[in-house]
Protein backbone atom coordinates (compact mmCIF):
# COMPACT_ATOMS: atom_id res chain seq x y z
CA UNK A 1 3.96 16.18 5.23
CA UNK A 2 1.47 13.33 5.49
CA UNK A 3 3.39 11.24 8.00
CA UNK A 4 4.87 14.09 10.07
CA UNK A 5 0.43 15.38 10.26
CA UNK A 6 0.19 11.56 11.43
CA UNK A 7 2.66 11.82 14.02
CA UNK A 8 1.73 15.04 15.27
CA UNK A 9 -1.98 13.66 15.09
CA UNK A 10 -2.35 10.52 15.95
CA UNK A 11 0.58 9.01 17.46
CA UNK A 12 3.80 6.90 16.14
CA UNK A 13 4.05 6.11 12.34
CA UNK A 14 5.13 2.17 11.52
CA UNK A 15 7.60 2.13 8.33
CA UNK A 16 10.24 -0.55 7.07
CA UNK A 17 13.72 -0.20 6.35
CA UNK A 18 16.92 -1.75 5.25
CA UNK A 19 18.79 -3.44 8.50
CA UNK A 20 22.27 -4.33 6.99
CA UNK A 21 22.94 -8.14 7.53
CA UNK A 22 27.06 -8.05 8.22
CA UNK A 23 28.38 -5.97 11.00
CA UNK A 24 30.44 -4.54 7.83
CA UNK A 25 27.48 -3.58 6.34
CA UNK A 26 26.19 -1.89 9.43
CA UNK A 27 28.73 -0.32 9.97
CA UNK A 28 28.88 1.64 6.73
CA UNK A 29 25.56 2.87 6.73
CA UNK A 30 24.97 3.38 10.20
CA UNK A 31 27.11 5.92 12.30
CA UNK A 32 27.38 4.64 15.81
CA UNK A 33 28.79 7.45 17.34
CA UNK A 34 25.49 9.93 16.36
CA UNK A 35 23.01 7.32 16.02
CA UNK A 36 22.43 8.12 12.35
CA UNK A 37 21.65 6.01 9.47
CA UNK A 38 21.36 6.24 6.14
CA UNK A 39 20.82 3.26 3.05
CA UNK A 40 21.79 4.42 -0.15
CA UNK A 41 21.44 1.28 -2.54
CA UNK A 42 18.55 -0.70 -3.98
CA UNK A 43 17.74 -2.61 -0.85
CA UNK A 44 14.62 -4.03 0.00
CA UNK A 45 13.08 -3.19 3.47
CA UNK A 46 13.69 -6.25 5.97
CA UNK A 47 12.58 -4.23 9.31
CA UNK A 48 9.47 -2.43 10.92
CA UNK A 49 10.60 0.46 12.82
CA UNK A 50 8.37 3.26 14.30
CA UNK A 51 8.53 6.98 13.64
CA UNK A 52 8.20 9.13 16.51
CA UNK A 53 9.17 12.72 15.41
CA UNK A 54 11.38 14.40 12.97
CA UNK A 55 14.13 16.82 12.67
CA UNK A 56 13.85 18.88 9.52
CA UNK A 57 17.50 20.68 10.67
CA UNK A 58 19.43 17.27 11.66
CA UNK A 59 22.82 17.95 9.55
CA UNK A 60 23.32 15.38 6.80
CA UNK A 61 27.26 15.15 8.42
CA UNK A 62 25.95 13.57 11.58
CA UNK A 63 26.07 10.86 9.11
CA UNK A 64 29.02 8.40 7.91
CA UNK A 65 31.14 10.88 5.81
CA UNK A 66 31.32 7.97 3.00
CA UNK A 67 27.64 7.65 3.27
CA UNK A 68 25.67 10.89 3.47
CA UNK A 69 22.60 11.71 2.20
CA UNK A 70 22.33 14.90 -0.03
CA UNK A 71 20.49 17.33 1.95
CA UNK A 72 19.87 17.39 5.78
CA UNK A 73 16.39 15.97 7.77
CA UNK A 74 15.94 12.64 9.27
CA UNK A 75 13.29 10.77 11.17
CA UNK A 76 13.30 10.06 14.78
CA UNK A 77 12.47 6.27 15.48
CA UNK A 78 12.46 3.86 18.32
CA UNK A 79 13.59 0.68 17.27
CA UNK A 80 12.44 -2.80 18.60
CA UNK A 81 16.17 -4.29 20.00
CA UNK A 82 16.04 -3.19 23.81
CA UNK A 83 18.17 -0.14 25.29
CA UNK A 84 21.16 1.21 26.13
CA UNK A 85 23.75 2.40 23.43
CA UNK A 86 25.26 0.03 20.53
CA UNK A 87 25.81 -0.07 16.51
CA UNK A 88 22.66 -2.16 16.82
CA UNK A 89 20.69 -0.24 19.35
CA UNK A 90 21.18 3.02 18.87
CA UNK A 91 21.13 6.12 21.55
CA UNK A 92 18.88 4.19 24.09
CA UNK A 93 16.67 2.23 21.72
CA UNK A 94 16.43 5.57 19.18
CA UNK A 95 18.66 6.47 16.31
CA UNK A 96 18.21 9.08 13.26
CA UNK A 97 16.90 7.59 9.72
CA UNK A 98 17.93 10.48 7.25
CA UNK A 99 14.68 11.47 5.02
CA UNK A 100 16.63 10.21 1.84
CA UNK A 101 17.00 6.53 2.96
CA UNK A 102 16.28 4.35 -0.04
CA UNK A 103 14.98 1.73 1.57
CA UNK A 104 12.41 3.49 3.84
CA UNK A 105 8.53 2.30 2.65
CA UNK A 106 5.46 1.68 3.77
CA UNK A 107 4.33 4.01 6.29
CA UNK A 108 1.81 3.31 8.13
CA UNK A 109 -0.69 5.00 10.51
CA UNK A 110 -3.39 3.39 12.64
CA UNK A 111 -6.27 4.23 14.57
CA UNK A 112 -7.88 1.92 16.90
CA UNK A 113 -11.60 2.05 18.13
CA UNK A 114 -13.25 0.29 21.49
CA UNK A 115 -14.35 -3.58 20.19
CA UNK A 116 -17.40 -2.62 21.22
CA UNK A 117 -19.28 -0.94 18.29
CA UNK A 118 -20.92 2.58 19.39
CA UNK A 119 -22.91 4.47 16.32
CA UNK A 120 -22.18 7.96 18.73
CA UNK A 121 -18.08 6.80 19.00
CA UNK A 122 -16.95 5.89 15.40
CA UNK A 123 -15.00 7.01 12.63
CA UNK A 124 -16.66 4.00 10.70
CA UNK A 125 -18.69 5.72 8.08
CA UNK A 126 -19.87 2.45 6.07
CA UNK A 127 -22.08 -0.53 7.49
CA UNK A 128 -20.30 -3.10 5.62
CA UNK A 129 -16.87 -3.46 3.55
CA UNK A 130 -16.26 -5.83 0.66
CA UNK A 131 -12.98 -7.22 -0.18
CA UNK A 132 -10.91 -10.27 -1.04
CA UNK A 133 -7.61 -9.10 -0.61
CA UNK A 134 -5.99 -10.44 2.95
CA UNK A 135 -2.91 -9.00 2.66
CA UNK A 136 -2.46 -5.99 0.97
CA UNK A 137 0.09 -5.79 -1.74
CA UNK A 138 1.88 -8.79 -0.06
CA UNK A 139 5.22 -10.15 -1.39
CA UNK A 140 5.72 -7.33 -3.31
CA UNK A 141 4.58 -4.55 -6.31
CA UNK A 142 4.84 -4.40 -9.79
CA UNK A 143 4.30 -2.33 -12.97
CA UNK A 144 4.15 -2.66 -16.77
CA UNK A 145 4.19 -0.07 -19.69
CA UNK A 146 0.95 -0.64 -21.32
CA UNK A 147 -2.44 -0.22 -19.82
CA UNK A 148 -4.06 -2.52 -17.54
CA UNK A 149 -6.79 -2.75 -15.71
CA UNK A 150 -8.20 -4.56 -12.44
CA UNK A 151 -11.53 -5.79 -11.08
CA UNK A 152 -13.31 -7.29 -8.23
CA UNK A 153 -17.08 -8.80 -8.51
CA UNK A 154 -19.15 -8.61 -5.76
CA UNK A 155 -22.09 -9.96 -4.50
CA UNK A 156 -24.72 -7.81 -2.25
CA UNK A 157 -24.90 -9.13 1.33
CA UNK A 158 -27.81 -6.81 2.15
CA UNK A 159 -30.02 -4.62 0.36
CA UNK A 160 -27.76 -1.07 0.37
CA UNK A 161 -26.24 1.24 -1.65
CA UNK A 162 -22.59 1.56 -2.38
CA UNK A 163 -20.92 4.63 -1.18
CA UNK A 164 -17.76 4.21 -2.04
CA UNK A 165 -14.97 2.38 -3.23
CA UNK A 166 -11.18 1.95 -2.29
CA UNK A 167 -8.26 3.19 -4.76
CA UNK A 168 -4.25 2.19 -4.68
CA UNK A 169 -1.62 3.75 -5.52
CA UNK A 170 1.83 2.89 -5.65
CA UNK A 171 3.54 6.35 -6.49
CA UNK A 172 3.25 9.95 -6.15
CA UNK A 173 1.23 11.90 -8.88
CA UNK A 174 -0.94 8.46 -9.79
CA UNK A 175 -4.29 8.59 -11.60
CA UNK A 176 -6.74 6.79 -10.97
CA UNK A 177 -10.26 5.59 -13.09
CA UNK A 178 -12.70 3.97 -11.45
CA UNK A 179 -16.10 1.88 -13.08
CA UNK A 180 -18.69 0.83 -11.34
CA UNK A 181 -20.78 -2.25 -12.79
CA UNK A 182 -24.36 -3.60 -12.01
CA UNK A 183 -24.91 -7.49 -12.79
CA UNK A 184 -22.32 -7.90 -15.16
CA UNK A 185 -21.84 -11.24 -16.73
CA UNK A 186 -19.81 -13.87 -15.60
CA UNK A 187 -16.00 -13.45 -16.81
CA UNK A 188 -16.70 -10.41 -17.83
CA UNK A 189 -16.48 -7.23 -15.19
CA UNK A 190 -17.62 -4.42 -17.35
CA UNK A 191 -20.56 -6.07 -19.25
CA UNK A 192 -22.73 -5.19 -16.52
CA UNK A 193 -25.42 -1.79 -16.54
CA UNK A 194 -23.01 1.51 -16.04
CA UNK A 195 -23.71 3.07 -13.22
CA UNK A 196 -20.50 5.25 -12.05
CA UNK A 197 -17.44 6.74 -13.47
CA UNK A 198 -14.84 8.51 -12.17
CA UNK A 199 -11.52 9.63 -12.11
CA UNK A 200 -9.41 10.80 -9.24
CA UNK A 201 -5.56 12.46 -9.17
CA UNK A 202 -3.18 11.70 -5.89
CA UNK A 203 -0.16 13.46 -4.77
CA UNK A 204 1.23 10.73 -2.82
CA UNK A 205 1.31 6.90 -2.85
CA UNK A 206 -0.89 5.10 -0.67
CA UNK A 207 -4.26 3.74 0.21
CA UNK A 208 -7.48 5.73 -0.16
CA UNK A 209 -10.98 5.63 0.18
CA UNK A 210 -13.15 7.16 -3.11
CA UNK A 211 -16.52 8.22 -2.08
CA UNK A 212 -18.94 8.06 -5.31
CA UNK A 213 -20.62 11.05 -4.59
CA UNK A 214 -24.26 11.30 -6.48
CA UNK A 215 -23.14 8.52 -8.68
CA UNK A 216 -23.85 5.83 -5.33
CA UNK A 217 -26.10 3.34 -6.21
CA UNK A 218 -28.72 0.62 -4.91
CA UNK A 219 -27.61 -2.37 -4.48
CA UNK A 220 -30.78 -5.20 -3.85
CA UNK A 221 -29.49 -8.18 -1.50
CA UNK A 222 -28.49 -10.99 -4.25
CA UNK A 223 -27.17 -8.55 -7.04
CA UNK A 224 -23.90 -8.65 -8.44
CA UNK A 225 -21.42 -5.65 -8.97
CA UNK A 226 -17.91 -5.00 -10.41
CA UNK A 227 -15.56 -1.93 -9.46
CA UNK A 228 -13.05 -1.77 -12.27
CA UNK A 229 -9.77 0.58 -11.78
CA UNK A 230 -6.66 1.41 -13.77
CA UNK A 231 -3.99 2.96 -11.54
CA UNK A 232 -1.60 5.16 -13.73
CA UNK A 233 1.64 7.63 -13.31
CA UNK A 234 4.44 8.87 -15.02
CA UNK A 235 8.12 7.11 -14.22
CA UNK A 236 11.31 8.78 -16.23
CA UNK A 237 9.01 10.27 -18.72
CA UNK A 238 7.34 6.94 -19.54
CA UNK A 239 3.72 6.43 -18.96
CA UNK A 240 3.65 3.07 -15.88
CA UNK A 241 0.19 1.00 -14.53
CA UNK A 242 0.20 -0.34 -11.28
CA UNK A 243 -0.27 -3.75 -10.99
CA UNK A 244 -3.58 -4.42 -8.27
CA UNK A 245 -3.53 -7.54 -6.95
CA UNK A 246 -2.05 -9.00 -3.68
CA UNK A 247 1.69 -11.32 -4.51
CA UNK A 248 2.90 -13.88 -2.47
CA UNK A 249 6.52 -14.95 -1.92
CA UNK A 250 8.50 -17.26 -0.03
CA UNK A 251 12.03 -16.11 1.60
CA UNK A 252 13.90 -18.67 3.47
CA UNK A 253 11.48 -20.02 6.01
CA UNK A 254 9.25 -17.22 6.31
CA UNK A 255 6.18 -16.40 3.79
CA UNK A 256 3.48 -14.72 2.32
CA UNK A 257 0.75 -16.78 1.26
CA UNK A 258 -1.85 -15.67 -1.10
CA UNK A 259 -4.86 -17.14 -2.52
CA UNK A 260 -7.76 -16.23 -5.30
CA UNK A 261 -11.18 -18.07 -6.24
CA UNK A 262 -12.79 -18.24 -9.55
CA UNK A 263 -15.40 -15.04 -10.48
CA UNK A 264 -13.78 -12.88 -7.69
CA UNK A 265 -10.93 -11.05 -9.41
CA UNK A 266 -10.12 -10.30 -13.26
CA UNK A 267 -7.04 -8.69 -15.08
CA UNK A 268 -7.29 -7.05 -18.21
CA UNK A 269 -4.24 -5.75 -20.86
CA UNK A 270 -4.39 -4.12 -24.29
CA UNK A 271 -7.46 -5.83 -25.71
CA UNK A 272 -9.99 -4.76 -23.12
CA UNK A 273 -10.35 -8.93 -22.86
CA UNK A 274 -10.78 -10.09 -19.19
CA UNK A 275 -8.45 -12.67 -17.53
CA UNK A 276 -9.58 -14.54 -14.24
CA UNK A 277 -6.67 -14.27 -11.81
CA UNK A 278 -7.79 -17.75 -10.07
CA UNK A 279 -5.22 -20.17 -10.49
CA UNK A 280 -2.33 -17.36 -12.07
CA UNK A 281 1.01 -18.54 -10.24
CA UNK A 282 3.29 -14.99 -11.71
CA UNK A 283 2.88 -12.30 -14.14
CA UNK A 284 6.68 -11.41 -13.98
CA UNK A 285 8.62 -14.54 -13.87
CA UNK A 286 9.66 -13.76 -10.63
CA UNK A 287 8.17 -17.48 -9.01
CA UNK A 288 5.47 -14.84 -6.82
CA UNK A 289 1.83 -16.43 -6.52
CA UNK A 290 -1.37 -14.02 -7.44
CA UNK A 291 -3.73 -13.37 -4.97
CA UNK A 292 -6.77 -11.11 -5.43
CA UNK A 293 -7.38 -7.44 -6.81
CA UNK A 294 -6.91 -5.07 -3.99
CA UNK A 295 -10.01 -3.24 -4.79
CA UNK A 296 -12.62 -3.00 -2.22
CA UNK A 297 -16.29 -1.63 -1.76
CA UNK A 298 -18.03 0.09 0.82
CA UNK A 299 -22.14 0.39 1.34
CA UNK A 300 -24.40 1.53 3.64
């Protein structure tokens, strides 16, 4: 529902997908003659594509009869490899990506604004946003079974007041706490004067923006603050956290690169004790670089 609203809204939806590297590949998931495809393993998008409309009636056996997705409904998308009609192509530079593709993520809707700033012709609502992160998520996500939290310290540009704060979440159902800290200590995010506390529940995965309601605060210029979060949800009947923080990876010659400073970004797990992320190469082995939290602020 959320990305058809964006379509029907604001214009074309940009997702990732799965493009099969071996014309044998391709030619398993992808049904030339229809222009449908459909992924059904554990494959990692490799492909921006953009959604243009939808067809919630577009039969699941306009798709490879070895390879068909379980109910009917499939995107429409224009692809980025020219025209005309081919395995590749598709029908004229648009094929059919069936709702059910395992490899779809990331969709993402954007809305522009003239580069000149105009108080009267703006969907900005904050005067200034604080963040570390460059890169979202980056390389990749992660979770773990026991509880963890994240945090990003701040330091006031401007005398203001924080208004709100952003929240991530990478699956359906998540919950989300949310701390707000005044001059906490250094190394330690939540030692600070307590000045909001919340806790918000999402249907869907994706980025959000929290506003604190009464619980906004002052902020002098100079002054130090920490937003704290723990990002939770329920996976095969086992409790999961949501690992905050931007990854980077390299694949072949391209790459994500990620970086993190001392005092900017903290990690805490089972004893409440605080961990500066500066300088952490992986938390899962997998050879990925830590970046920052991906928590960010917003004041007025």
């Amino acid at each position: 529902t959320g990305i058809k609203n964006a379509v029907k809204e604001d214009g074309a939806v940009s997702a990732g997908y799965y493009s099969p590297n071996s014309s044998t590949e391709n030619a398993r998931f992808f049904n030339s003659a229809t222009s449908a495809y459909y992924s059904f393993g554990h494959f990692d998008s490799n492909h921006e594509i953009t959604i243009v409309g939808w067809d919630d009636h577009y039969s699941r056996r306009n798709f490879n009869a070895g390879c068909r997705p379980p109910k009917d409904g499939a995107w429409i998308v224009k692809n980025s490899w020219g025209t005309g009609s081919s395995s590749r192509v598709g029908a004229d530079g648009y094929f059919y990506l069936s709702y059910y593709d395992l490899s779809f993520d990331e969709p993402t809707s954007f809305e522009m604004e003239p580069i000149t700033y105009s108080p009267s012709n703006t969907s900005h609502e904050y005067h200034d946003i604080y963040q570390y992160d460059g890169v979202g998520l980056g390389g990749g996500w992660y979770t773990m079974n026991q509880p963890a939290s994240f945090a990003n310290v701040f330091t006031a540009r401007s005398n203001s007041t924080l208004k709100a704060v952003s929240a991530y979440t990478i699956s359906g159902g998540s919950k989300v706490t949310i701390d707000v800290y005044k001059n906490p200590e250094s190394g330690n995010p939540t030692s600070g004067s307590h000045v909001a506390s919340l806790t918000r529940y999402f249907d869907n995965a994706g980025y959000y923006t929290v506003d604190l309601g009464n619980q906004a605060c002052d902020l002098p210029k100079g002054s130090t603050f920490a937003v704290v979060e723990t990002s939770s949800f329920v996976r095969n009947g086992s409790q999961r956290y949501a690992m905050l923080y931007e990854t980077g990876q390299r694949a072949g010659t391209a790459s994500v690169n990620v970086s993190c400073s001392a005092g900017q970004s903290y990690m805490s797990v089972r004893n409440g004790s605080w961990m500066d992320m500066a300088g952490e190469q992986s938390f899962n082995g997998d050879g990925s670089t830590v970046g920052n939290a991906t928590i960010k602020a917003f004041t007025v």
